[in-house]
C-alpha atoms as a PDB file:
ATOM      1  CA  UNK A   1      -4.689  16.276  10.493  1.00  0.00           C
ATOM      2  CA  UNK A   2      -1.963  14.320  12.807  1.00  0.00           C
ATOM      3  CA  UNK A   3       1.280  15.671  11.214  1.00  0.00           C
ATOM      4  CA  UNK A   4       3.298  13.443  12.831  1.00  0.00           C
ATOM      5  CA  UNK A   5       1.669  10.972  10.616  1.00  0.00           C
ATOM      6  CA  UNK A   6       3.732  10.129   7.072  1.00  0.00           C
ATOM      7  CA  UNK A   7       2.838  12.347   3.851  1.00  0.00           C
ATOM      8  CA  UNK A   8       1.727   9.370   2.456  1.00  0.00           C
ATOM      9  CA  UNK A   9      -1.063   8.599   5.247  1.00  0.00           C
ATOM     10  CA  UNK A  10      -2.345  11.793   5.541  1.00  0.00           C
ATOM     11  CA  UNK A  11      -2.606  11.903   2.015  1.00  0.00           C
ATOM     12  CA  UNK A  12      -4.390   8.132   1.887  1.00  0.00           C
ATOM     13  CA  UNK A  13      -7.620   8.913  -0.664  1.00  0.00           C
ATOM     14  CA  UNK A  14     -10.811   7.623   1.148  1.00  0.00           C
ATOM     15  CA  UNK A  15     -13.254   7.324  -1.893  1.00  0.00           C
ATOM     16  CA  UNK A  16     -12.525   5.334  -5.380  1.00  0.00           C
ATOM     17  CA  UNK A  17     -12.688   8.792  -7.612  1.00  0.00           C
ATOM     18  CA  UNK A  18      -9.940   9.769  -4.913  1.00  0.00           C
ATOM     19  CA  UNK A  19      -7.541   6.780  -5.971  1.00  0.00           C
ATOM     20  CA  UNK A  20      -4.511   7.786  -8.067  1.00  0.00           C
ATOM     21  CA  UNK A  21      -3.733   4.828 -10.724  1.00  0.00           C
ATOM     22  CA  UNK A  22      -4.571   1.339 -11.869  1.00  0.00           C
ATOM     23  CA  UNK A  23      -6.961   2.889 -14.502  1.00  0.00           C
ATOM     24  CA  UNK A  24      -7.299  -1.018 -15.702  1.00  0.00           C
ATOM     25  CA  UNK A  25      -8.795  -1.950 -12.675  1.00  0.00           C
ATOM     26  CA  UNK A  26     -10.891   1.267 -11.264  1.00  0.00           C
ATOM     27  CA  UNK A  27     -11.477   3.379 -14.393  1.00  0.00           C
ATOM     28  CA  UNK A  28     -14.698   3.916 -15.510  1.00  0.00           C
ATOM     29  CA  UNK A  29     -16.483   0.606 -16.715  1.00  0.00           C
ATOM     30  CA  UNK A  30     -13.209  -1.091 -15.372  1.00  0.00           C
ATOM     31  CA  UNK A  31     -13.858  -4.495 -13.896  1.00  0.00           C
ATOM     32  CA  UNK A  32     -13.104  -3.936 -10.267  1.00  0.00           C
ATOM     33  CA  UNK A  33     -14.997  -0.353 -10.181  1.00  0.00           C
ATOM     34  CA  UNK A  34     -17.860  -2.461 -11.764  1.00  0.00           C
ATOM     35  CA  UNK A  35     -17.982  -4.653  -8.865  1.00  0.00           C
ATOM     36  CA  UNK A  36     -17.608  -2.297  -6.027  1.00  0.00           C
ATOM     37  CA  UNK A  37     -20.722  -0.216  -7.737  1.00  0.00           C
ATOM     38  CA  UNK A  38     -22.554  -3.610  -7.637  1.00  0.00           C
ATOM     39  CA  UNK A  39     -22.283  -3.938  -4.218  1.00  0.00           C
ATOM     40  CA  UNK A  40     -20.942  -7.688  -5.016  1.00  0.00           C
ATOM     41  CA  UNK A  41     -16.885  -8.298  -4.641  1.00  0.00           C
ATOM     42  CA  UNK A  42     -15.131 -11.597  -5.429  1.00  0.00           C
ATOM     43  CA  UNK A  43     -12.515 -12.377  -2.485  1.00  0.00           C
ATOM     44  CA  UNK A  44      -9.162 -11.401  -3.934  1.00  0.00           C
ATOM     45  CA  UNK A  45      -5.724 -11.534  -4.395  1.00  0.00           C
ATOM     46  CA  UNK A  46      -4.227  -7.857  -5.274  1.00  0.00           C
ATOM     47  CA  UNK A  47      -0.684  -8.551  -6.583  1.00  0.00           C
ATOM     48  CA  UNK A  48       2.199  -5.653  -7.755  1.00  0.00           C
ATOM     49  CA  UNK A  49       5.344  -3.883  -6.261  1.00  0.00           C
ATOM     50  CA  UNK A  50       5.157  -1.541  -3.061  1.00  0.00           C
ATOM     51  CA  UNK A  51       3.263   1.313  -3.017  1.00  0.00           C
ATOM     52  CA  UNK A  52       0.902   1.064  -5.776  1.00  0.00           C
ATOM     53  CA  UNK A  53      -2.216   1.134  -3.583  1.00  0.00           C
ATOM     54  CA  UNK A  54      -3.127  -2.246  -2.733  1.00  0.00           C
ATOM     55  CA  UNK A  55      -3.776  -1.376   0.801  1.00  0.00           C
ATOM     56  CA  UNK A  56      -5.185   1.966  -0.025  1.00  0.00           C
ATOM     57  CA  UNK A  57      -7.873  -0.234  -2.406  1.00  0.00           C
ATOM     58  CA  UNK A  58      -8.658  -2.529   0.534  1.00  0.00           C
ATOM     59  CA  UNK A  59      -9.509   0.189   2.723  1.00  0.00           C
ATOM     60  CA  UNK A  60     -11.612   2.142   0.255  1.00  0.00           C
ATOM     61  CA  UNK A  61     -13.578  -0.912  -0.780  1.00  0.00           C
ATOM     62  CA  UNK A  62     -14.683  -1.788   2.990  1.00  0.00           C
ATOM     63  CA  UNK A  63     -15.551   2.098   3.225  1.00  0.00           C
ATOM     64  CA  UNK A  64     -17.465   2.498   0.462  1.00  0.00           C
ATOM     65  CA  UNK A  65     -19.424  -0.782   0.405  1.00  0.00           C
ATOM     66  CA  UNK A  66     -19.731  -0.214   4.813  1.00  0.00           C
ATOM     67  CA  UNK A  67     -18.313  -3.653   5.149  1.00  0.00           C
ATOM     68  CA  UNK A  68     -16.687  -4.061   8.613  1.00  0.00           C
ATOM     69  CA  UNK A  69     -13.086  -4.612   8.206  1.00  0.00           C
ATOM     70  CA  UNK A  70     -10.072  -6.526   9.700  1.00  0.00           C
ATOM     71  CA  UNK A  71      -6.662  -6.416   8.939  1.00  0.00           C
ATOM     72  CA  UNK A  72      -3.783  -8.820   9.423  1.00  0.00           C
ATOM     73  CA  UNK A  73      -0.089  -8.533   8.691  1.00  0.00           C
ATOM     74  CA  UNK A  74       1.449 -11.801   7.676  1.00  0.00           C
ATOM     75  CA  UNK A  75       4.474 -10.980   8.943  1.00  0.00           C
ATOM     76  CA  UNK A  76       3.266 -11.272  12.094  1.00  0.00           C
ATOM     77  CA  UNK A  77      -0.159 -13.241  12.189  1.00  0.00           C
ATOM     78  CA  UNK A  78      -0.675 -16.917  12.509  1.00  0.00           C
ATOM     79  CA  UNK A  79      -3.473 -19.264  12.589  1.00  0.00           C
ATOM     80  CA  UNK A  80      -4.647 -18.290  16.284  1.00  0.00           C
ATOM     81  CA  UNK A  81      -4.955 -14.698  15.229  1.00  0.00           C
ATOM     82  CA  UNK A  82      -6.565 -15.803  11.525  1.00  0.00           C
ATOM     83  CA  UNK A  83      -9.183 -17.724  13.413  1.00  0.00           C
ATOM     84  CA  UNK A  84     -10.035 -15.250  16.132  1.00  0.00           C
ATOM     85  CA  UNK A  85     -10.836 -12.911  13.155  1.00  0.00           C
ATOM     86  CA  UNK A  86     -12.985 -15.382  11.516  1.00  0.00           C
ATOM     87  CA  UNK A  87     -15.070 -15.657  15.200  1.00  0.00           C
ATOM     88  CA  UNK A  88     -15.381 -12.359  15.277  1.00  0.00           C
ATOM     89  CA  UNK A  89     -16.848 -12.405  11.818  1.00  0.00           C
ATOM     90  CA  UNK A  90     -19.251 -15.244  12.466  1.00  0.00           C
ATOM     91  CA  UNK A  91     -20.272 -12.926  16.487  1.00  0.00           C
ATOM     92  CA  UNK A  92     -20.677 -10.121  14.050  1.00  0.00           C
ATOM     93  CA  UNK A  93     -23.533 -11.248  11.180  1.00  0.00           C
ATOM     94  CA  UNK A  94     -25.399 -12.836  13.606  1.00  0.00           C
ATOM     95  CA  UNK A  95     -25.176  -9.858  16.530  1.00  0.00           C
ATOM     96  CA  UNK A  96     -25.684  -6.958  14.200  1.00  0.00           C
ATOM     97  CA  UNK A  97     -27.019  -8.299  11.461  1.00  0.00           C
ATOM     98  CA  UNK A  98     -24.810  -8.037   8.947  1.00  0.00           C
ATOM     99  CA  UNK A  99     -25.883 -11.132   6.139  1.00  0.00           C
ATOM    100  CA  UNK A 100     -24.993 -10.312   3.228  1.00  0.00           C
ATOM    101  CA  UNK A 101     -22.551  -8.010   3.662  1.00  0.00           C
ATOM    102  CA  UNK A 102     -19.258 -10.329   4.942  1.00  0.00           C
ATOM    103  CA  UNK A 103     -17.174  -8.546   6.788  1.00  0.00           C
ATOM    104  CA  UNK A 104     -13.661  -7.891   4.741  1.00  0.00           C
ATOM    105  CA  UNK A 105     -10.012  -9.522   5.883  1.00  0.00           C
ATOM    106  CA  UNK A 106      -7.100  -7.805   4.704  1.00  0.00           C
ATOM    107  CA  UNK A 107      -3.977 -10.005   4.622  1.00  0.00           C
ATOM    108  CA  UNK A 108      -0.833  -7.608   3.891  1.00  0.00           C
ATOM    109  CA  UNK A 109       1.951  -9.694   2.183  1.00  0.00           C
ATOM    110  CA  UNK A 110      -0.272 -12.892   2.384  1.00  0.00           C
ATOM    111  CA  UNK A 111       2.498 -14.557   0.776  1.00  0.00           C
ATOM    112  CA  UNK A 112       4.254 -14.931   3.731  1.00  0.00           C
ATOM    113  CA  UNK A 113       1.797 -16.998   5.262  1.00  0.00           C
ATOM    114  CA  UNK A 114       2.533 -21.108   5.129  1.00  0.00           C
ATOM    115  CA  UNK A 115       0.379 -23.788   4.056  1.00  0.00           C
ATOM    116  CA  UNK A 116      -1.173 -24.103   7.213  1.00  0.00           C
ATOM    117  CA  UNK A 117      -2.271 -20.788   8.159  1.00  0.00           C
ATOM    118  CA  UNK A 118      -3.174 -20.402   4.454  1.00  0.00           C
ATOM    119  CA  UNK A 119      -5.603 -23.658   4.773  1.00  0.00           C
ATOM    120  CA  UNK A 120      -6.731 -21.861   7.859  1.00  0.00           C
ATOM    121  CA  UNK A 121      -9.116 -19.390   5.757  1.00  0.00           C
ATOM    122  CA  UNK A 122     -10.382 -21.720   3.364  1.00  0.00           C
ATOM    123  CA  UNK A 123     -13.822 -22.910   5.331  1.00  0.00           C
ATOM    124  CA  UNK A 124     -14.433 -18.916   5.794  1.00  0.00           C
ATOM    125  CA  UNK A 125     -13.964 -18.085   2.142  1.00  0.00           C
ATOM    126  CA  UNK A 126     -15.467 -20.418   1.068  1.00  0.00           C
ATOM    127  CA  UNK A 127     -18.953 -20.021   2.956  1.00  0.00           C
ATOM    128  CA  UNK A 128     -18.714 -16.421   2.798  1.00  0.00           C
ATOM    129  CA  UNK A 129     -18.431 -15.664   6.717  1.00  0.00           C
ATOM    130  CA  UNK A 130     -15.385 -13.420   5.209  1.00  0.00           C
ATOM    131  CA  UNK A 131     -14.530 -11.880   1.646  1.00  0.00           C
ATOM    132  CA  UNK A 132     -10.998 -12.352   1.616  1.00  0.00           C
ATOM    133  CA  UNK A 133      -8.547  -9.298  -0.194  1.00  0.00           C
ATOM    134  CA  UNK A 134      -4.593 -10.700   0.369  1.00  0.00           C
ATOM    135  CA  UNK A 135      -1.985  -7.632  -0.407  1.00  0.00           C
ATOM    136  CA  UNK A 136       1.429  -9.621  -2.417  1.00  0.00           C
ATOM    137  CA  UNK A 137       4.268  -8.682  -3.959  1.00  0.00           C
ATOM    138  CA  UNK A 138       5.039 -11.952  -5.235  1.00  0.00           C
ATOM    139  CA  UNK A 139       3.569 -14.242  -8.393  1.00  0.00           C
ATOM    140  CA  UNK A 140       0.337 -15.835  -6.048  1.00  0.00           C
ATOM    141  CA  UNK A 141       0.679 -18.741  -8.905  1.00  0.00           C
ATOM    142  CA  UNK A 142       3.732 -19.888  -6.684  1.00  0.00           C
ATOM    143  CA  UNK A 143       3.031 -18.405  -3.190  1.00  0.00           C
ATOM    144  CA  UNK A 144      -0.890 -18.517  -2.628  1.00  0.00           C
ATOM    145  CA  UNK A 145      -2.365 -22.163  -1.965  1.00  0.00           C
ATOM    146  CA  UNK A 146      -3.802 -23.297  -5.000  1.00  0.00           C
ATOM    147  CA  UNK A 147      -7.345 -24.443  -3.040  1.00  0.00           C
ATOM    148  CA  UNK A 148      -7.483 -20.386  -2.138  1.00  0.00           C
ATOM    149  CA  UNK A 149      -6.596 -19.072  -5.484  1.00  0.00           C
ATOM    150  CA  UNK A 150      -9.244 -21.243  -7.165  1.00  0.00           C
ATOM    151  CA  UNK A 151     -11.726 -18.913  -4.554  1.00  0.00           C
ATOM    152  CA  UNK A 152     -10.157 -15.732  -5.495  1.00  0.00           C
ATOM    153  CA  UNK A 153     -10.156 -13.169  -8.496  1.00  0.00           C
ATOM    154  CA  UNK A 154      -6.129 -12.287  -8.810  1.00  0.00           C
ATOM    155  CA  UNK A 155      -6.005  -8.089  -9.447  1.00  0.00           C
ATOM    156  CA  UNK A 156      -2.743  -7.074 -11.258  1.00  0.00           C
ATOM    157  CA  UNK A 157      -1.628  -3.245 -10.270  1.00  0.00           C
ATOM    158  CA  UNK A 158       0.837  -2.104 -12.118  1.00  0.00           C
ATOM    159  CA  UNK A 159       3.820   0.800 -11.384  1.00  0.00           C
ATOM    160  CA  UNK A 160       2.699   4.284 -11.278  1.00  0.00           C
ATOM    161  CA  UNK A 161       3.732   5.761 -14.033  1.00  0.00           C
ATOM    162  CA  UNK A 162       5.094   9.903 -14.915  1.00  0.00           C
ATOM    163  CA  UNK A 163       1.426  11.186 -15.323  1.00  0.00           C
ATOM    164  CA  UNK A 164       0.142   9.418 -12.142  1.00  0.00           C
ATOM    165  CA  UNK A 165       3.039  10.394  -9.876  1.00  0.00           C
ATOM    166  CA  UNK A 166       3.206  14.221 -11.014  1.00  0.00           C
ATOM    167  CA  UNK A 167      -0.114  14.285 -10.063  1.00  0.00           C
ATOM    168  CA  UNK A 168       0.437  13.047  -7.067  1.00  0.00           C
ATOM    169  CA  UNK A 169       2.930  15.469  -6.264  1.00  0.00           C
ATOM    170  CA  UNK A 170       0.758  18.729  -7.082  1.00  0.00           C
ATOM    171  CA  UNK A 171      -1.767  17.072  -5.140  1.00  0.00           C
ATOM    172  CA  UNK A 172       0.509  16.664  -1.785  1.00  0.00           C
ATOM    173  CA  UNK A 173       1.862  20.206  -2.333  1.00  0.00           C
ATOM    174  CA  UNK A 174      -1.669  21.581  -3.166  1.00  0.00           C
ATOM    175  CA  UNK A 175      -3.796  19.800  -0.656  1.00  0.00           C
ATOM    176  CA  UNK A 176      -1.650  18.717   2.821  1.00  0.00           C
ATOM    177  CA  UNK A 177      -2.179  20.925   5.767  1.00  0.00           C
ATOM    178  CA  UNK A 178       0.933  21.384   6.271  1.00  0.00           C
ATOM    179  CA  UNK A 179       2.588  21.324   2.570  1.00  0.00           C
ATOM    180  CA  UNK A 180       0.388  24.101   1.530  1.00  0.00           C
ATOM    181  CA  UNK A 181       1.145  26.560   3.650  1.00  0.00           C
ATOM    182  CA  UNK A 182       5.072  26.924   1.919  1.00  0.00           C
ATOM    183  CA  UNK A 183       5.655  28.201  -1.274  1.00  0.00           C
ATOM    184  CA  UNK A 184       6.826  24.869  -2.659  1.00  0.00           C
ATOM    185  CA  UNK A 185       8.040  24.900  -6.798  1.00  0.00           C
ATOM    186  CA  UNK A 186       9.174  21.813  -8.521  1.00  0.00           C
ATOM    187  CA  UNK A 187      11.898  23.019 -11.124  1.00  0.00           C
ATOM    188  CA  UNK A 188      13.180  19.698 -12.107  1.00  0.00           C
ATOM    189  CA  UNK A 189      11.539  16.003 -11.431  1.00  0.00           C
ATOM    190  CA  UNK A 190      14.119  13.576 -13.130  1.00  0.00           C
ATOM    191  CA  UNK A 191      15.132  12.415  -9.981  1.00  0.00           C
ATOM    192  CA  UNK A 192      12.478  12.642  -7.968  1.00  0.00           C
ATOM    193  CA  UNK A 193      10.782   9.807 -10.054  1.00  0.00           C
ATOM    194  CA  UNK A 194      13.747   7.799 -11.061  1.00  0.00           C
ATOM    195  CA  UNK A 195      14.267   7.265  -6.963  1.00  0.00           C
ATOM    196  CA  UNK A 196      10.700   6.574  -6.879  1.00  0.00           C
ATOM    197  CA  UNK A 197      10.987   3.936  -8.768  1.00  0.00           C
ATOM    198  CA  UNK A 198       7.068   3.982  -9.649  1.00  0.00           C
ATOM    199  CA  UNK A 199       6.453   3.703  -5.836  1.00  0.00           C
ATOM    200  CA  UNK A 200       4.067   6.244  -4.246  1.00  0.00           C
ATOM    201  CA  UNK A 201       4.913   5.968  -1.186  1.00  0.00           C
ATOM    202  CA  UNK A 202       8.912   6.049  -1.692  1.00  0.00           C
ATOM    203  CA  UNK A 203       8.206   9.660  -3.778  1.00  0.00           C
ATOM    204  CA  UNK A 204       5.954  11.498  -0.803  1.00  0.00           C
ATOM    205  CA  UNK A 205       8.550  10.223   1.813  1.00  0.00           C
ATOM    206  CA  UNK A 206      11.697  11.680  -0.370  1.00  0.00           C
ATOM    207  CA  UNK A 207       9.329  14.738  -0.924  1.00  0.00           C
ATOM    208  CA  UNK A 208       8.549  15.197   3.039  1.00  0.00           C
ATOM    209  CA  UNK A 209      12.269  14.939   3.315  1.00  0.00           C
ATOM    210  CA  UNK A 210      13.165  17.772   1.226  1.00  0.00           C
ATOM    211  CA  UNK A 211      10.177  19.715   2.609  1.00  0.00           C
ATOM    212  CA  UNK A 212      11.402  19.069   6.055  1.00  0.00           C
ATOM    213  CA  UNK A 213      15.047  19.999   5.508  1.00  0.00           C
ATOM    214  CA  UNK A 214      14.791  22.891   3.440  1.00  0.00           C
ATOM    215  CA  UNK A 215      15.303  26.363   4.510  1.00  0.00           C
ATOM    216  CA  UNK A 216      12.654  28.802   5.371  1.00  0.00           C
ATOM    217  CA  UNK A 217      11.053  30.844   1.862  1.00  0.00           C
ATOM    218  CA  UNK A 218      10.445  29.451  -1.608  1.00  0.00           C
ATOM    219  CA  UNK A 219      11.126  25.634  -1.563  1.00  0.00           C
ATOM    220  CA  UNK A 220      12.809  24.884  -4.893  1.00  0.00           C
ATOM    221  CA  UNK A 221      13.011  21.435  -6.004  1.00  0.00           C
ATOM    222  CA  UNK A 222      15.716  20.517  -8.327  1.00  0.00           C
ATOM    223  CA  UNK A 223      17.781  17.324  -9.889  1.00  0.00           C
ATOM    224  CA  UNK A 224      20.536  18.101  -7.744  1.00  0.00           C
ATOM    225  CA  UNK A 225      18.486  18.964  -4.313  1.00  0.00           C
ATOM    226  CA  UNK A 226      17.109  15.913  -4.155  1.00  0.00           C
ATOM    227  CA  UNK A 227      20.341  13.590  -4.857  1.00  0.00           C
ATOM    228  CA  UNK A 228      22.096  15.848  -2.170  1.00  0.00           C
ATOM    229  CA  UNK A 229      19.636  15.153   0.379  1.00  0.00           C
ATOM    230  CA  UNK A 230      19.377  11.653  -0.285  1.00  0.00           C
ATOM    231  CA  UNK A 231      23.133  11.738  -0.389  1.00  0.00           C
ATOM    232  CA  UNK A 232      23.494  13.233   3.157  1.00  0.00           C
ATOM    233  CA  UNK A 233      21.005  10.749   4.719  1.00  0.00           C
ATOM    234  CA  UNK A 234      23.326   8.304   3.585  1.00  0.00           C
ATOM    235  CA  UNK A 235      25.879   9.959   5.047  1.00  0.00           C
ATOM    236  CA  UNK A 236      24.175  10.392   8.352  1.00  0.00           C
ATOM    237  CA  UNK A 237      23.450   6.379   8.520  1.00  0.00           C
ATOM    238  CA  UNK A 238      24.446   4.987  11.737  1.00  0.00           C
ATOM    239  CA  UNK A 239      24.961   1.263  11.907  1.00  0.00           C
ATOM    240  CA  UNK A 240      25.379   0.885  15.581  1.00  0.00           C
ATOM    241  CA  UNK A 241      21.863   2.569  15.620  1.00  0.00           C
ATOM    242  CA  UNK A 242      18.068   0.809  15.820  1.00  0.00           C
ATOM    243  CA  UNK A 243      17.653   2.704  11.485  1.00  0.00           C
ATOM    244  CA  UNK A 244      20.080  -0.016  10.523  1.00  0.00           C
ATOM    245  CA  UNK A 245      17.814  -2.978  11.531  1.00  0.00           C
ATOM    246  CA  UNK A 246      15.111  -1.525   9.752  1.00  0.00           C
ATOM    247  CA  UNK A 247      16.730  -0.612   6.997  1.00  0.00           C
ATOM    248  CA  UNK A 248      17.301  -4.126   6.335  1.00  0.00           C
ATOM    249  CA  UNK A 249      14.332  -4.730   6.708  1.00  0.00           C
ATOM    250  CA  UNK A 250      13.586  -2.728   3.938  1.00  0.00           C
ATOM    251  CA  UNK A 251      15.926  -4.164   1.452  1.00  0.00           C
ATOM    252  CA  UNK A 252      15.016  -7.707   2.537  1.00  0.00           C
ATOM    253  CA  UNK A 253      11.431  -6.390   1.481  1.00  0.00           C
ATOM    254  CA  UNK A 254      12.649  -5.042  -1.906  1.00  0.00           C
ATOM    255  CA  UNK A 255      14.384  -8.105  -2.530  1.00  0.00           C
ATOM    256  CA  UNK A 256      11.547 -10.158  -2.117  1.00  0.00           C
ATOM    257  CA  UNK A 257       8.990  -7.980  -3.891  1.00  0.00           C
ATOM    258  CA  UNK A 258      11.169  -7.965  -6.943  1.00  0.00           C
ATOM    259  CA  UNK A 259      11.581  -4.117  -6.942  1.00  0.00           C
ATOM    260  CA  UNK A 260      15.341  -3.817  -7.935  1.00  0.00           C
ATOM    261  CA  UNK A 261      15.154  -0.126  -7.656  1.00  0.00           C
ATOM    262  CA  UNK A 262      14.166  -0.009  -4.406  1.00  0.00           C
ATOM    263  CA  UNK A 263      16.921  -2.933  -3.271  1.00  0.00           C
ATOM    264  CA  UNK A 264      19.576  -0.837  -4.869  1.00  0.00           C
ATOM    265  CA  UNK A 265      18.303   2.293  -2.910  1.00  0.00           C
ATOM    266  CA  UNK A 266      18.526   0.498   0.670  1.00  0.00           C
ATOM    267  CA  UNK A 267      21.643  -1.088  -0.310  1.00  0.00           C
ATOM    268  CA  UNK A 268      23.014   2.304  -0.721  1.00  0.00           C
ATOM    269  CA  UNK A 269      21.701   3.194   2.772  1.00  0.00           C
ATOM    270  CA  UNK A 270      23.358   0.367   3.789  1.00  0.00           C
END
């Protein structure tokens, strides 16, 4: 375990019966569990708010179906970089023989990307040198070409909801290397998942936070613990600092992934 790495990475499931969630999608006899038993995916679009897994799906579909895998951030990927994927792709089925099994292109926030470098991944799609899975918190109807959408199944995952994120919670303080070894109790959760806002990630990080800032002993986790802390990180915000460009950052991503709970949250920062 690296422990500088995030809660949330380290806790990043690996297998499908591992995933926390979209029950719609994965469940048993659910349509995209179906298809990564079958061997056979679709290329797809996987659309919802941050932190609900649609990376974490990605990665466990390429691992569990042995697919080679690339990943691209459209934040800051362009054509060059989409096509140099694409030869790689093409150097790869032929070299190590991979027909059949296209290698897998992760796009993360592929509705960043413009027309162009959208068009870009059409002749690859569409022959199957890749299977295409784009990451979006935005309606694809408006932001996703409509030539690519017509080649691609859209997946809807939806906010986590109490049930999921509790267990998520007993399942960081159970299981993480380093969370297990303190005696950790959650007293009160109220505000633990209101500031979570349905977002996985956003609960392990406010989690690691109270972990990390807490006094040695019995960890207790109350209502009033957590708004303190998140309180005093406020407090501590320094503008003149690099945290206040990428807190920005972070609202200017809430904003346009329509999550109004997190936007209020790094406003607040702000």
């Amino acid at each position: 375990m690296n422990r500088s790495q995030p809660l949330a990475e380290r806790l990043r499931p690996k297998h499908l019966d591992e995933y926390i969630g979209q029950e719609h999608l994965v469940g048993k006899d659910a349509v995209l569990r179906t298809a990564i038993n079958s061997g056979r995916i679709p290329s797809m679009i996987l659309w919802g708010p941050p932190g609900v897994g649609k990376t974490t799906l990605a990665l466990i579909i390429s691992e569990q179906l042995k697919r080679p895998f690339y990943s691209l951030s459209a934040i800051n990927s362009g054509v060059k970089d989409v096509r140099e994927v694409i030869e790689k792709a093409k150097r790869q089925e032929t070299e190590l023989n991979f027909e059949g099994s296209d290698p897998i292109l992760f796009i993360d926030e592929i509705h960043r990307f413009s027309k162009s470098q959208q068009d870009s991944l059409l002749g690859a799609v569409e022959q199957g040198i890749i299977t295409l899975i784009g990451a979006t918190t935005e309606n694809p109807s408006f932001e996703v070409i409509t030539p690519l959408l017509s080649r691609c199944q859209v997946y809807i995952l939806k906010p986590l909801g109490k049930k999921e994120l509790l267990q998520m919670l007993d399942l960081a303080i159970k299981n993480d290397a380093s969370l297990n070894k303190k005696k950790i109790v959650i007293k009160e959760d109220e505000a633990l998942l209101r500031l979570s806002g349905g977002d996985a990630r956003k609960l392990l990080n406010i989690l690691e936070l109270l972990v990390d800032s807490a006094d040695k002993g019995t960890i207790n986790i109350t209502n009033k613990m957590v708004m303190d802390q998140v309180q005093q990180n406020i407090a501590i915000y320094d503008k003149a600092g690099e945290q206040h460009y990428d807190i920005i950052s972070a609202f200017i991503k809430s904003i346009r992934g329509s999550d109004p709970n997190a936007a209020v949250y790094w406003l607040a920062r702000m």
